[in-house]
Every structure is written in structure tokens, then in C-alpha cells.
PDB file of N, CA and C in Angstrom:
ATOM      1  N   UNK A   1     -36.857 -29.444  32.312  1.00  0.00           N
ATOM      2  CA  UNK A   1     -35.831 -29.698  31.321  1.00  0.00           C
ATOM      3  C   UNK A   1     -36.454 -29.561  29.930  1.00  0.00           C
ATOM      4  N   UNK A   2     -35.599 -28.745  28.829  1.00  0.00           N
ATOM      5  CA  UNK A   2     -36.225 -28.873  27.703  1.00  0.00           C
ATOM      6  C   UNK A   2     -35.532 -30.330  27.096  1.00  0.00           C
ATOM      7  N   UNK A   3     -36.438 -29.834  25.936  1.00  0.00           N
ATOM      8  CA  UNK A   3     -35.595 -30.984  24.225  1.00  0.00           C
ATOM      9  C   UNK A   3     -34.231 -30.912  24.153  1.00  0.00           C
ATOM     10  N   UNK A   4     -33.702 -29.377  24.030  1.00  0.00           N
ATOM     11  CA  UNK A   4     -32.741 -29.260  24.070  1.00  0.00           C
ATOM     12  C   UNK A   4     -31.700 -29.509  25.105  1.00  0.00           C
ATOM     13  N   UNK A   5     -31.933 -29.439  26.207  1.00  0.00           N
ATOM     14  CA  UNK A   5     -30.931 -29.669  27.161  1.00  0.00           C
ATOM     15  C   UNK A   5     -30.857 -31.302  27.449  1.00  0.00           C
ATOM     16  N   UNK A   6     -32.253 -31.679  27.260  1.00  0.00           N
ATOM     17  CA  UNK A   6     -31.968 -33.445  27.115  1.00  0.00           C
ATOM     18  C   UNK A   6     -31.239 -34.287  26.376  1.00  0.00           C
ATOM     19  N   UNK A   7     -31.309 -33.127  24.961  1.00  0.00           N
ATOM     20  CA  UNK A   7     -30.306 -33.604  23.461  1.00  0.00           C
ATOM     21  C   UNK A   7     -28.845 -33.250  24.105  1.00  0.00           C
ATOM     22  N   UNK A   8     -28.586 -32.622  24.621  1.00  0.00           N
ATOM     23  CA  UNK A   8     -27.303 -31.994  25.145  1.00  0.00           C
ATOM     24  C   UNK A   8     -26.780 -33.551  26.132  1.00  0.00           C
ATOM     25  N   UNK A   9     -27.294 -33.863  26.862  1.00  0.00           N
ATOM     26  CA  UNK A   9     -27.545 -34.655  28.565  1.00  0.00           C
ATOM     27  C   UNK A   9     -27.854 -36.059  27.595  1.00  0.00           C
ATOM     28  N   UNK A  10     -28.296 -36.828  26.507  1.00  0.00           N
ATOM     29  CA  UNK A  10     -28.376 -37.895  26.251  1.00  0.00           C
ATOM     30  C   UNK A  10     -26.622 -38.063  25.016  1.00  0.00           C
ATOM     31  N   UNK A  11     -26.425 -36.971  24.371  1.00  0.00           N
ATOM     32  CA  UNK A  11     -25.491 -37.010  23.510  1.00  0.00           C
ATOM     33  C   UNK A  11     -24.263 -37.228  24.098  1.00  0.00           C
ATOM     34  N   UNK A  12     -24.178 -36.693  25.482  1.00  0.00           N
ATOM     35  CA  UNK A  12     -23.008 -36.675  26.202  1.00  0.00           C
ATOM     36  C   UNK A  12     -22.761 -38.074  26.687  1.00  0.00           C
ATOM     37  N   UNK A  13     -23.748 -38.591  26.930  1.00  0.00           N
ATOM     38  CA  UNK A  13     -24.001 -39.835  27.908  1.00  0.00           C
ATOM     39  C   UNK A  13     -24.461 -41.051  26.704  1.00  0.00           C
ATOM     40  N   UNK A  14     -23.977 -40.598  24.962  1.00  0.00           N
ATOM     41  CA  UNK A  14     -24.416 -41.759  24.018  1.00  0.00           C
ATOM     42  C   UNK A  14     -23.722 -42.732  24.520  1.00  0.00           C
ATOM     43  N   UNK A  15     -22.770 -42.973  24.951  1.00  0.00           N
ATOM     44  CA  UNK A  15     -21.973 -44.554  24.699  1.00  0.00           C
ATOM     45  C   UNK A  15     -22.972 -45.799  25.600  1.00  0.00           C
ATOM     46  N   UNK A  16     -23.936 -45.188  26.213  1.00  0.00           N
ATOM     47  CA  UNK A  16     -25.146 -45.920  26.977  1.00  0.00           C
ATOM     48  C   UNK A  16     -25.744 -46.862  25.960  1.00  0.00           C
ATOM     49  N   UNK A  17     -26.138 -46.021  24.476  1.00  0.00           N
ATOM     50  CA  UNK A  17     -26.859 -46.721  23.342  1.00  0.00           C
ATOM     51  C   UNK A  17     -25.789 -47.474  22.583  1.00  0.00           C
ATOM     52  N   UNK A  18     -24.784 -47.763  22.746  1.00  0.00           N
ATOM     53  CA  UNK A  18     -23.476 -49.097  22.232  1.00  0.00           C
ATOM     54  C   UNK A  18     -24.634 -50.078  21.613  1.00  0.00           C
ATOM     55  N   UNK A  19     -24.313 -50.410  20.949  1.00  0.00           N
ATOM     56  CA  UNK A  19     -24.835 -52.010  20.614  1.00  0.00           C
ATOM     57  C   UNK A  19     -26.402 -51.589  20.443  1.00  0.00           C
ATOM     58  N   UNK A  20     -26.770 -50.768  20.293  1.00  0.00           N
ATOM     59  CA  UNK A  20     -28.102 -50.674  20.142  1.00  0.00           C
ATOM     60  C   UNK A  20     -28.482 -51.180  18.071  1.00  0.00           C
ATOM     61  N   UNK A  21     -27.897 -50.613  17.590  1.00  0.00           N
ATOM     62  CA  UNK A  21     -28.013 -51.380  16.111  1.00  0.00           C
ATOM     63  C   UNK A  21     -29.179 -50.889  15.708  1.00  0.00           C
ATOM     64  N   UNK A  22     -29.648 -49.735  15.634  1.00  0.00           N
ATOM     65  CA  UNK A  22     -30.999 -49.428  15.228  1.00  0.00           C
ATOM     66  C   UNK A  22     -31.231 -47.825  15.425  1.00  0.00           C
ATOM     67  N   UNK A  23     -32.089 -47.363  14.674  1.00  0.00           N
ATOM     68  CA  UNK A  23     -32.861 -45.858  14.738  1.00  0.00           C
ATOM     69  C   UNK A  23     -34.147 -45.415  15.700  1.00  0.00           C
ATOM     70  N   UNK A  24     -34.141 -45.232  16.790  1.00  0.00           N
ATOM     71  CA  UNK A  24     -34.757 -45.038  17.653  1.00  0.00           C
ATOM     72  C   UNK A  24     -35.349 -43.933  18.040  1.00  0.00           C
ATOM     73  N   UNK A  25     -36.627 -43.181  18.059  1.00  0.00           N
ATOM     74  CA  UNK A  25     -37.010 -41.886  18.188  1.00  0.00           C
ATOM     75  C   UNK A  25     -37.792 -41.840  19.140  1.00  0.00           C
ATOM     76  N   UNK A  26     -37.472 -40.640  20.266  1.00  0.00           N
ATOM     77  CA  UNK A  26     -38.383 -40.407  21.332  1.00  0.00           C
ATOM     78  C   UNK A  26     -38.972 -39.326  20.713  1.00  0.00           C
ATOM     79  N   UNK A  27     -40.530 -39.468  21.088  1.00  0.00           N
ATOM     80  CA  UNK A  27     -41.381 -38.750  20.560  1.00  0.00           C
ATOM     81  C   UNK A  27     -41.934 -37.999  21.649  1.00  0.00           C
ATOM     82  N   UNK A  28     -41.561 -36.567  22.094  1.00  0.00           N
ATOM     83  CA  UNK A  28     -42.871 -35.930  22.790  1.00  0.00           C
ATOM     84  C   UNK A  28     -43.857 -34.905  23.106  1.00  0.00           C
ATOM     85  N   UNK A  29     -44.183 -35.206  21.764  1.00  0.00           N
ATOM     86  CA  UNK A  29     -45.595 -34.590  21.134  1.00  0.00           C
ATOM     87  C   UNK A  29     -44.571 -33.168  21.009  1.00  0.00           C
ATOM     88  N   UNK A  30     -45.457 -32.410  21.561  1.00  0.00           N
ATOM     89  CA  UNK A  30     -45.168 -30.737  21.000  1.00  0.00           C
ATOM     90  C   UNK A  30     -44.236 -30.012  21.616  1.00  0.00           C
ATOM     91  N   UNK A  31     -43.616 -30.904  22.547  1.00  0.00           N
ATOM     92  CA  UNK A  31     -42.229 -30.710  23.165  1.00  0.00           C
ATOM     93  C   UNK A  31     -40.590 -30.847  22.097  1.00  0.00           C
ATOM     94  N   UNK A  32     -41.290 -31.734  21.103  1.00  0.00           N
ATOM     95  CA  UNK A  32     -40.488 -32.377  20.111  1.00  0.00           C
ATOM     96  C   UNK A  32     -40.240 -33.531  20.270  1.00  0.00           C
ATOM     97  N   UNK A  33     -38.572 -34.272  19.527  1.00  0.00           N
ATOM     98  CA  UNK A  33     -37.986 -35.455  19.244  1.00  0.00           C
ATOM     99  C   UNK A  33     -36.832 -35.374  19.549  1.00  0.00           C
ATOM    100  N   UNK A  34     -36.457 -36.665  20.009  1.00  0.00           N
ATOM    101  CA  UNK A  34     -34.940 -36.824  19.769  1.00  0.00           C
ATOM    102  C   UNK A  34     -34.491 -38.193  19.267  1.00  0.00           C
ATOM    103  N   UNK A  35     -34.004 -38.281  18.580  1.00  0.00           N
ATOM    104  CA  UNK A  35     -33.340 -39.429  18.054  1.00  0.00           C
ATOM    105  C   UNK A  35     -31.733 -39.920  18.200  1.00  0.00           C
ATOM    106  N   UNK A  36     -32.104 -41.448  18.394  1.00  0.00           N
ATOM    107  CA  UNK A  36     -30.752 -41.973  18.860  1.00  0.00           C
ATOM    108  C   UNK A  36     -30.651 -43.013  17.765  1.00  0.00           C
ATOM    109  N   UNK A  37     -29.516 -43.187  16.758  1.00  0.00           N
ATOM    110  CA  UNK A  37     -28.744 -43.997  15.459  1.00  0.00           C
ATOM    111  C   UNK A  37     -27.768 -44.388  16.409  1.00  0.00           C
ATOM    112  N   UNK A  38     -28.160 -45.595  16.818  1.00  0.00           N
ATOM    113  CA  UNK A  38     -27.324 -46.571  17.147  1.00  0.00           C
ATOM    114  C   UNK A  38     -26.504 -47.435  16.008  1.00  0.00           C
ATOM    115  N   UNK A  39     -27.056 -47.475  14.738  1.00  0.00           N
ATOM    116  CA  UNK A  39     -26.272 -48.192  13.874  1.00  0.00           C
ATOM    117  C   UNK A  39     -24.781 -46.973  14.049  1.00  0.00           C
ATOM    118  N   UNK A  40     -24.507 -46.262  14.776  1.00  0.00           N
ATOM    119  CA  UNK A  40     -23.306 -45.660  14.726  1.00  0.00           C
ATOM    120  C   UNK A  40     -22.486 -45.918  15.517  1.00  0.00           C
ATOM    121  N   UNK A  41     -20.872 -45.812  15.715  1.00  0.00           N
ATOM    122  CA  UNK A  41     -20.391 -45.499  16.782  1.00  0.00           C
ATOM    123  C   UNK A  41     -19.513 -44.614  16.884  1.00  0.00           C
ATOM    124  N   UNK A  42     -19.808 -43.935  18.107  1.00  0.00           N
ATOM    125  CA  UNK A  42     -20.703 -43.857  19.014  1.00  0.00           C
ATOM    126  C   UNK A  42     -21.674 -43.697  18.615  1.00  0.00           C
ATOM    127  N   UNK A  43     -23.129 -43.762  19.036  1.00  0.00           N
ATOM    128  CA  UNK A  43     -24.228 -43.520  18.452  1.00  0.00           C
ATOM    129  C   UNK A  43     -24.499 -42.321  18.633  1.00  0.00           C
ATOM    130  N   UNK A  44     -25.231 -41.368  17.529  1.00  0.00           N
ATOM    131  CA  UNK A  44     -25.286 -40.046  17.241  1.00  0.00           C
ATOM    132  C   UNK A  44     -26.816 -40.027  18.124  1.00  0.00           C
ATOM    133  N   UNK A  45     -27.272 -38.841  18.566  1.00  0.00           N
ATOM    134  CA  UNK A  45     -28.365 -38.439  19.202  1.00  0.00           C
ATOM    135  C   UNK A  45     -28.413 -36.571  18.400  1.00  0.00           C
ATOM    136  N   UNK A  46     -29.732 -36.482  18.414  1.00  0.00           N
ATOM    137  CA  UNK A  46     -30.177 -35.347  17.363  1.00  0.00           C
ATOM    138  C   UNK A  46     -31.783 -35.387  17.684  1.00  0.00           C
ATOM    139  N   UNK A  47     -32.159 -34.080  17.116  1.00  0.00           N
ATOM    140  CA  UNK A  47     -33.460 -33.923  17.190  1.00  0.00           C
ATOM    141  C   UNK A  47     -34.076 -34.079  15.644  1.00  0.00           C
ATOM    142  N   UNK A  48     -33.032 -34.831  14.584  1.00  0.00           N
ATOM    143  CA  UNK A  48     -33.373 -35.444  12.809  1.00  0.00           C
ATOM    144  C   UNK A  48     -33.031 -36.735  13.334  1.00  0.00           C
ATOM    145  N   UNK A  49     -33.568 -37.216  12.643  1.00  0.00           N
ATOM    146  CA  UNK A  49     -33.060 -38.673  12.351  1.00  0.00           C
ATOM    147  C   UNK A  49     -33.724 -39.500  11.229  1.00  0.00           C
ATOM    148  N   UNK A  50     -33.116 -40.652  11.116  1.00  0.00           N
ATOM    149  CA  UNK A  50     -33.727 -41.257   9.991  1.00  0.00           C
ATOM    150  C   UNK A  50     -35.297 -42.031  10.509  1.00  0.00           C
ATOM    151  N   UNK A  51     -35.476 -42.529   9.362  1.00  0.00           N
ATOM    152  CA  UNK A  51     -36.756 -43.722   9.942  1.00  0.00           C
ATOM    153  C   UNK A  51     -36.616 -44.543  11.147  1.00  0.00           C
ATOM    154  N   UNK A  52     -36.973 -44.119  12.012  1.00  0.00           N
ATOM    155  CA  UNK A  52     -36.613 -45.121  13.152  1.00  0.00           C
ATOM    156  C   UNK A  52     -37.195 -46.376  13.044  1.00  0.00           C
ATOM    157  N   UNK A  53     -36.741 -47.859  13.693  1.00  0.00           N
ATOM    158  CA  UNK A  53     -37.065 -49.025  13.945  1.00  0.00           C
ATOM    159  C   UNK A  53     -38.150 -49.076  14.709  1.00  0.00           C
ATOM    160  N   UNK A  54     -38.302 -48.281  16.129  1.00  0.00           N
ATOM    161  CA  UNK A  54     -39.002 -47.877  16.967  1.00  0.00           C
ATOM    162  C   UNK A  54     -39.127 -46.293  17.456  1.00  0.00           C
ATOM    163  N   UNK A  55     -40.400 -46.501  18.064  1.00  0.00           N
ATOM    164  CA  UNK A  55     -40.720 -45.090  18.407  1.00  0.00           C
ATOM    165  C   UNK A  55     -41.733 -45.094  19.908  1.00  0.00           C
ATOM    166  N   UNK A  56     -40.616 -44.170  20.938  1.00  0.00           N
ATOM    167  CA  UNK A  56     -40.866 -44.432  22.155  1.00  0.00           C
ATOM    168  C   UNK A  56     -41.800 -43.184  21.957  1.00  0.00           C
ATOM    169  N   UNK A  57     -43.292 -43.058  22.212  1.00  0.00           N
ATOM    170  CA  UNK A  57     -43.923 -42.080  22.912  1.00  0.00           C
ATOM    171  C   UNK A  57     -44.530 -41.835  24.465  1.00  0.00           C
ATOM    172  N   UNK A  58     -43.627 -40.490  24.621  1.00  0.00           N
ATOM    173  CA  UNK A  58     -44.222 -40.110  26.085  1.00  0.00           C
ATOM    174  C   UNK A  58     -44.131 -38.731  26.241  1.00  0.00           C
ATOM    175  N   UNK A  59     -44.610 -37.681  27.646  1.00  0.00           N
ATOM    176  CA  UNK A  59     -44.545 -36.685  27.733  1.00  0.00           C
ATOM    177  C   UNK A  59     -43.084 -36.487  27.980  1.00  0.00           C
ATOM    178  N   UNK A  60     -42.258 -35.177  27.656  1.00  0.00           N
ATOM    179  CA  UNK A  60     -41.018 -35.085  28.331  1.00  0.00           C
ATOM    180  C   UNK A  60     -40.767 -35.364  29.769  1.00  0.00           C
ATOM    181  N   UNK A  61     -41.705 -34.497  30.497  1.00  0.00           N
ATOM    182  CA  UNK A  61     -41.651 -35.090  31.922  1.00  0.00           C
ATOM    183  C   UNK A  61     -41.155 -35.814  31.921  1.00  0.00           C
ATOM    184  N   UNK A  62     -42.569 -37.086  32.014  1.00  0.00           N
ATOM    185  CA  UNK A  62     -42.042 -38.601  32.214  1.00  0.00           C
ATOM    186  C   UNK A  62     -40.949 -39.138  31.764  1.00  0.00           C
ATOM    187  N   UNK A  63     -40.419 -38.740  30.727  1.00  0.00           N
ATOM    188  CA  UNK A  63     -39.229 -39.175  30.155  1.00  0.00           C
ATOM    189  C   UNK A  63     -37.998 -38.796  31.148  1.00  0.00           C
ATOM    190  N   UNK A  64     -38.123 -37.717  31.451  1.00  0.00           N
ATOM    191  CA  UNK A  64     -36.809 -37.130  32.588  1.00  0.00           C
ATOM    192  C   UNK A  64     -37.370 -38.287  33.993  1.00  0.00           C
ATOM    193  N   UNK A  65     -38.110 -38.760  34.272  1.00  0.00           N
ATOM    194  CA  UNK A  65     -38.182 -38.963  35.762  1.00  0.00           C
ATOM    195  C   UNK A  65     -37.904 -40.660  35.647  1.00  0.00           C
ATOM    196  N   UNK A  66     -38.345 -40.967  33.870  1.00  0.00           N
ATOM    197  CA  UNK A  66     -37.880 -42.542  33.907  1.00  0.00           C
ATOM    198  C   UNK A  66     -36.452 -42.347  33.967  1.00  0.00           C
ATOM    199  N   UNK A  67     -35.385 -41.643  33.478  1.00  0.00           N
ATOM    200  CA  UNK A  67     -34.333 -41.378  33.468  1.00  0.00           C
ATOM    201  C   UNK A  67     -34.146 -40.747  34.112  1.00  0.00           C
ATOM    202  N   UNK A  68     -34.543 -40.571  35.674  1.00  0.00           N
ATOM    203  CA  UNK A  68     -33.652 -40.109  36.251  1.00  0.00           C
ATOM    204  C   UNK A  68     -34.177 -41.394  37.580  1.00  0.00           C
ATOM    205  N   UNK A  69     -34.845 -42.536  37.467  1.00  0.00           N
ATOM    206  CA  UNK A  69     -35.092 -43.438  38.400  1.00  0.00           C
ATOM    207  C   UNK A  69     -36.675 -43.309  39.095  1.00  0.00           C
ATOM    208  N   UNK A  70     -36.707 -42.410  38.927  1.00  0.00           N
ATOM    209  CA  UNK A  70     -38.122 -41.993  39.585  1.00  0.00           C
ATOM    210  C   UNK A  70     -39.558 -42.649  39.171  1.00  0.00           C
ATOM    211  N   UNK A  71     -39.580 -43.380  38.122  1.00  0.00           N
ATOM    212  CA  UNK A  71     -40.668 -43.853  37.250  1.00  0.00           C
ATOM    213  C   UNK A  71     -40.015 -44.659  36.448  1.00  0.00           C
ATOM    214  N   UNK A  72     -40.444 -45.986  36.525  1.00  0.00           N
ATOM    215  CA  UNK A  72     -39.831 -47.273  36.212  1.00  0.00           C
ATOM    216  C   UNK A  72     -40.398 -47.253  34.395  1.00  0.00           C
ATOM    217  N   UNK A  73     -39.614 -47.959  33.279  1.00  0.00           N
ATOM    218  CA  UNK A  73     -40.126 -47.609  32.137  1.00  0.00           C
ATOM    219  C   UNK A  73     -41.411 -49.151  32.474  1.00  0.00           C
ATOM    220  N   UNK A  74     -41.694 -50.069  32.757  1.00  0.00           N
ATOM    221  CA  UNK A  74     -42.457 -51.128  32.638  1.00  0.00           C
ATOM    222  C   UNK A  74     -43.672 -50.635  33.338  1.00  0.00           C
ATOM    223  N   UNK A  75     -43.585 -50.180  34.589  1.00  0.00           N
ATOM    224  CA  UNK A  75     -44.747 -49.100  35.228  1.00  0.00           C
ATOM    225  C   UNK A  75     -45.408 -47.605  34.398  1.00  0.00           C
ATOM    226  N   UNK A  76     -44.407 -47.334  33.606  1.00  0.00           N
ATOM    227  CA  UNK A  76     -45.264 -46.234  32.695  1.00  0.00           C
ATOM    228  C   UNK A  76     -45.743 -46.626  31.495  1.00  0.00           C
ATOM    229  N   UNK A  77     -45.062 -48.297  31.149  1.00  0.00           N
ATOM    230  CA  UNK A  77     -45.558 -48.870  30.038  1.00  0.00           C
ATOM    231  C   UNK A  77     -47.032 -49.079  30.154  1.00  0.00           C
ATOM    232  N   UNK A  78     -47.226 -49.759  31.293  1.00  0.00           N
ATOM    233  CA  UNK A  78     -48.781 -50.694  31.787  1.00  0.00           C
ATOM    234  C   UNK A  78     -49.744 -49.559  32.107  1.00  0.00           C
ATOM    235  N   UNK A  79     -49.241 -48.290  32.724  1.00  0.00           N
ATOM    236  CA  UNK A  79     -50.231 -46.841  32.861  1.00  0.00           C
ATOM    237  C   UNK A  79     -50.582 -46.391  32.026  1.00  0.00           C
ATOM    238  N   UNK A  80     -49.777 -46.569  30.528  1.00  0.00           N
ATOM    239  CA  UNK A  80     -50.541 -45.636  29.435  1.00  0.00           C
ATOM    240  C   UNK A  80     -49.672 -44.233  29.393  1.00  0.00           C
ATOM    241  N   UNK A  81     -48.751 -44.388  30.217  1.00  0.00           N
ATOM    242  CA  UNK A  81     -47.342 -43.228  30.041  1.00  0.00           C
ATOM    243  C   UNK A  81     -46.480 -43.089  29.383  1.00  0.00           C
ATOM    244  N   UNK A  82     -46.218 -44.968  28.988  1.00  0.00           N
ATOM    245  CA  UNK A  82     -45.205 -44.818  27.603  1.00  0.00           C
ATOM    246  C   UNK A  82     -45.915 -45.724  26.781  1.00  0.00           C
ATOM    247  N   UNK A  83     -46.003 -45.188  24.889  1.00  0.00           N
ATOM    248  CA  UNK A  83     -46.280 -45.919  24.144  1.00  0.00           C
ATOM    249  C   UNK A  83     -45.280 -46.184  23.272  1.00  0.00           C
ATOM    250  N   UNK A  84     -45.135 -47.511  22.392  1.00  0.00           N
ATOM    251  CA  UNK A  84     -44.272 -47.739  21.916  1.00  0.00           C
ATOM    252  C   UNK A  84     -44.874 -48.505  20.472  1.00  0.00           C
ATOM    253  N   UNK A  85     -44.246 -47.684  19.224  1.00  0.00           N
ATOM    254  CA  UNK A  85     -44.414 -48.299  18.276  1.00  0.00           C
ATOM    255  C   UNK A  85     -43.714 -48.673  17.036  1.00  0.00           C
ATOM    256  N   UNK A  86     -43.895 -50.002  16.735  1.00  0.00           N
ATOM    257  CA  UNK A  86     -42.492 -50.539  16.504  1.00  0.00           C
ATOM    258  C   UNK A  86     -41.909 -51.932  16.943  1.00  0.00           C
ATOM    259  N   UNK A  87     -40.426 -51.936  17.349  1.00  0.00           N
ATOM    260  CA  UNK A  87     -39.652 -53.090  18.006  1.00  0.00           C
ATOM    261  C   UNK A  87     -39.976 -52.930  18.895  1.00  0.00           C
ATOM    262  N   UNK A  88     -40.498 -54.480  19.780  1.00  0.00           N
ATOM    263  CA  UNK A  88     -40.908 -53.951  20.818  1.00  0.00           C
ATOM    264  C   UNK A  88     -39.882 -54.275  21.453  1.00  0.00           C
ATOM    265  N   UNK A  89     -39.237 -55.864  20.819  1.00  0.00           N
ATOM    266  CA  UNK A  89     -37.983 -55.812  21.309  1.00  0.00           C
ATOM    267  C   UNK A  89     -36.785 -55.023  21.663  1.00  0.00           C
ATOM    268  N   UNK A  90     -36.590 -54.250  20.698  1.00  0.00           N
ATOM    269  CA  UNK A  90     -35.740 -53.032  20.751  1.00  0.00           C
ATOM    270  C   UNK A  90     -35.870 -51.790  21.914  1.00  0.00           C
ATOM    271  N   UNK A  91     -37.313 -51.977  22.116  1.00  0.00           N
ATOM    272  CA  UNK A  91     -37.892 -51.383  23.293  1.00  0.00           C
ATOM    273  C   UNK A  91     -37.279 -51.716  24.519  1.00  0.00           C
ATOM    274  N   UNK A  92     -37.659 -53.317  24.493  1.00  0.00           N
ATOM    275  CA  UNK A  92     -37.338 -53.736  25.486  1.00  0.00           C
ATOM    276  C   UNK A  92     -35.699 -53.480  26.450  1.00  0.00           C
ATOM    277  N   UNK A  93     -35.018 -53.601  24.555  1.00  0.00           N
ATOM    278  CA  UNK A  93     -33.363 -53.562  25.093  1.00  0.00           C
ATOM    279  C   UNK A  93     -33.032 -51.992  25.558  1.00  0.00           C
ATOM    280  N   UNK A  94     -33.867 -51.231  25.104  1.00  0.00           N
ATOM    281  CA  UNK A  94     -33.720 -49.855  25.394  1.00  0.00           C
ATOM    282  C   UNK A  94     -34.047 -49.457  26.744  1.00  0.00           C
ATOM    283  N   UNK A  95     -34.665 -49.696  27.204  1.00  0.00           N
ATOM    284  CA  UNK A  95     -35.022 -49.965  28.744  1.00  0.00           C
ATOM    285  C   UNK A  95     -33.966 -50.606  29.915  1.00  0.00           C
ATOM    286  N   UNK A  96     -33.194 -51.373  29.320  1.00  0.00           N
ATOM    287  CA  UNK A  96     -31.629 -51.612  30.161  1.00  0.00           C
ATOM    288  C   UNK A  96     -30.613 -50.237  29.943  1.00  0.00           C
ATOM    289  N   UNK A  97     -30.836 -49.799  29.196  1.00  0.00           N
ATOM    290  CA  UNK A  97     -30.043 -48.881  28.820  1.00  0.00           C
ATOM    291  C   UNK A  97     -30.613 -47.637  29.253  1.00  0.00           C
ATOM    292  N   UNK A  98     -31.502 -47.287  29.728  1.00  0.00           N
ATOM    293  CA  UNK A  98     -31.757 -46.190  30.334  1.00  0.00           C
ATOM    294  C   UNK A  98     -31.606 -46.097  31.315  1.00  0.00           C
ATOM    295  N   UNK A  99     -31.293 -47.395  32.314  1.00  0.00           N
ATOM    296  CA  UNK A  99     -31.167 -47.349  33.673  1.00  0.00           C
ATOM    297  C   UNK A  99     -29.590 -47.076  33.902  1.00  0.00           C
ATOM    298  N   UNK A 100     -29.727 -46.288  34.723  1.00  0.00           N
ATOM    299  CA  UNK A 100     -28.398 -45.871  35.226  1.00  0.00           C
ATOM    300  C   UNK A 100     -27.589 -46.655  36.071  1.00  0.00           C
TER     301      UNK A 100
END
């Protein structure tokens, strides 16, 4: 899966980030970004965004397989698969919200 088809596949599926209240950027590396503005509603998803609150880093991979169930986000947290910098709280709430 690229950036793009994930931006496509998370934008469709924003009303997940509701209540999120914050600027959130997945970072992965040279694959790119995508960003989710939850201060919106619906919340907008894009590969711009503003200053995020937090900033989830991981490979895309991993990102498709935490979202798709396959790789738990708390198990790729403790491996060194996902870094997070920032809210960690916000992290945290973001992690309910990825689960399907």
C-alpha cells in the first residue's frame, strides 16, 4: 500500500478520528506523512497539515498491519516499531481509534 492509497482509505474512514481535538501526524520516513486535524468535523486527513500535537513514527508497513489487526499498536510500541512524539496521551486515545 502506498501514502497515497492510505490517504485515500483513512479519509474515507475519518469519522473514526471524531472527538480527537488535535493535529496528529503519521510520520513514515521516506514513504511520507499523513495527517489527521481532528480539531475538524469531520476531521480532514492530508498529506499537509498543521503543527501536530503528536507525532506517530513508524514504517508504512507496520502502519498497514497495525491497522489492519495484525500488529497490536502497544506491541509495536515496546519493540521499537512505533515511536511517538508528543501527547502521549493523545497517543494513547489514538490507538482506540485505530482498532476496528
Amino acid at each position: 500500500m502506498t501514502v497515497d492509497e492510505l490517504e485515500k482509505e483513512m479519509r474515507a474512514n475519518a469519522n473514526r478520528f471524531a472527538g480527537l481535538g488535535a493535529v496528529v501526524k503519521f510520520d513514515f520516513g521516506q514513504d511520507g506523512a499523513i495527517y489527521v486535524d481532528g480539531n475538524q468535523a469531520p476531521p480532514a486527513v492530508s498529506q499537509k497539515g498543521a503543527d501536530p500535537r503528536t507525532t506517530i513514527q513508524m514504517t508504512l508497513d507496520n502502519f498497514v498491519k497495525m491497522n489492519q489487526g495484525q500488529l497490536s499498536p502497544m506491541m509495536a510500541f515496546s519493540t521499537g516499531k512505533l515511536k511517538v512524539q508528543g501527547d502521549m496521551g493523545l497517543a494513547m486515545k489514538l490507538s482506540s481509534m485505530l482498532d476496528d
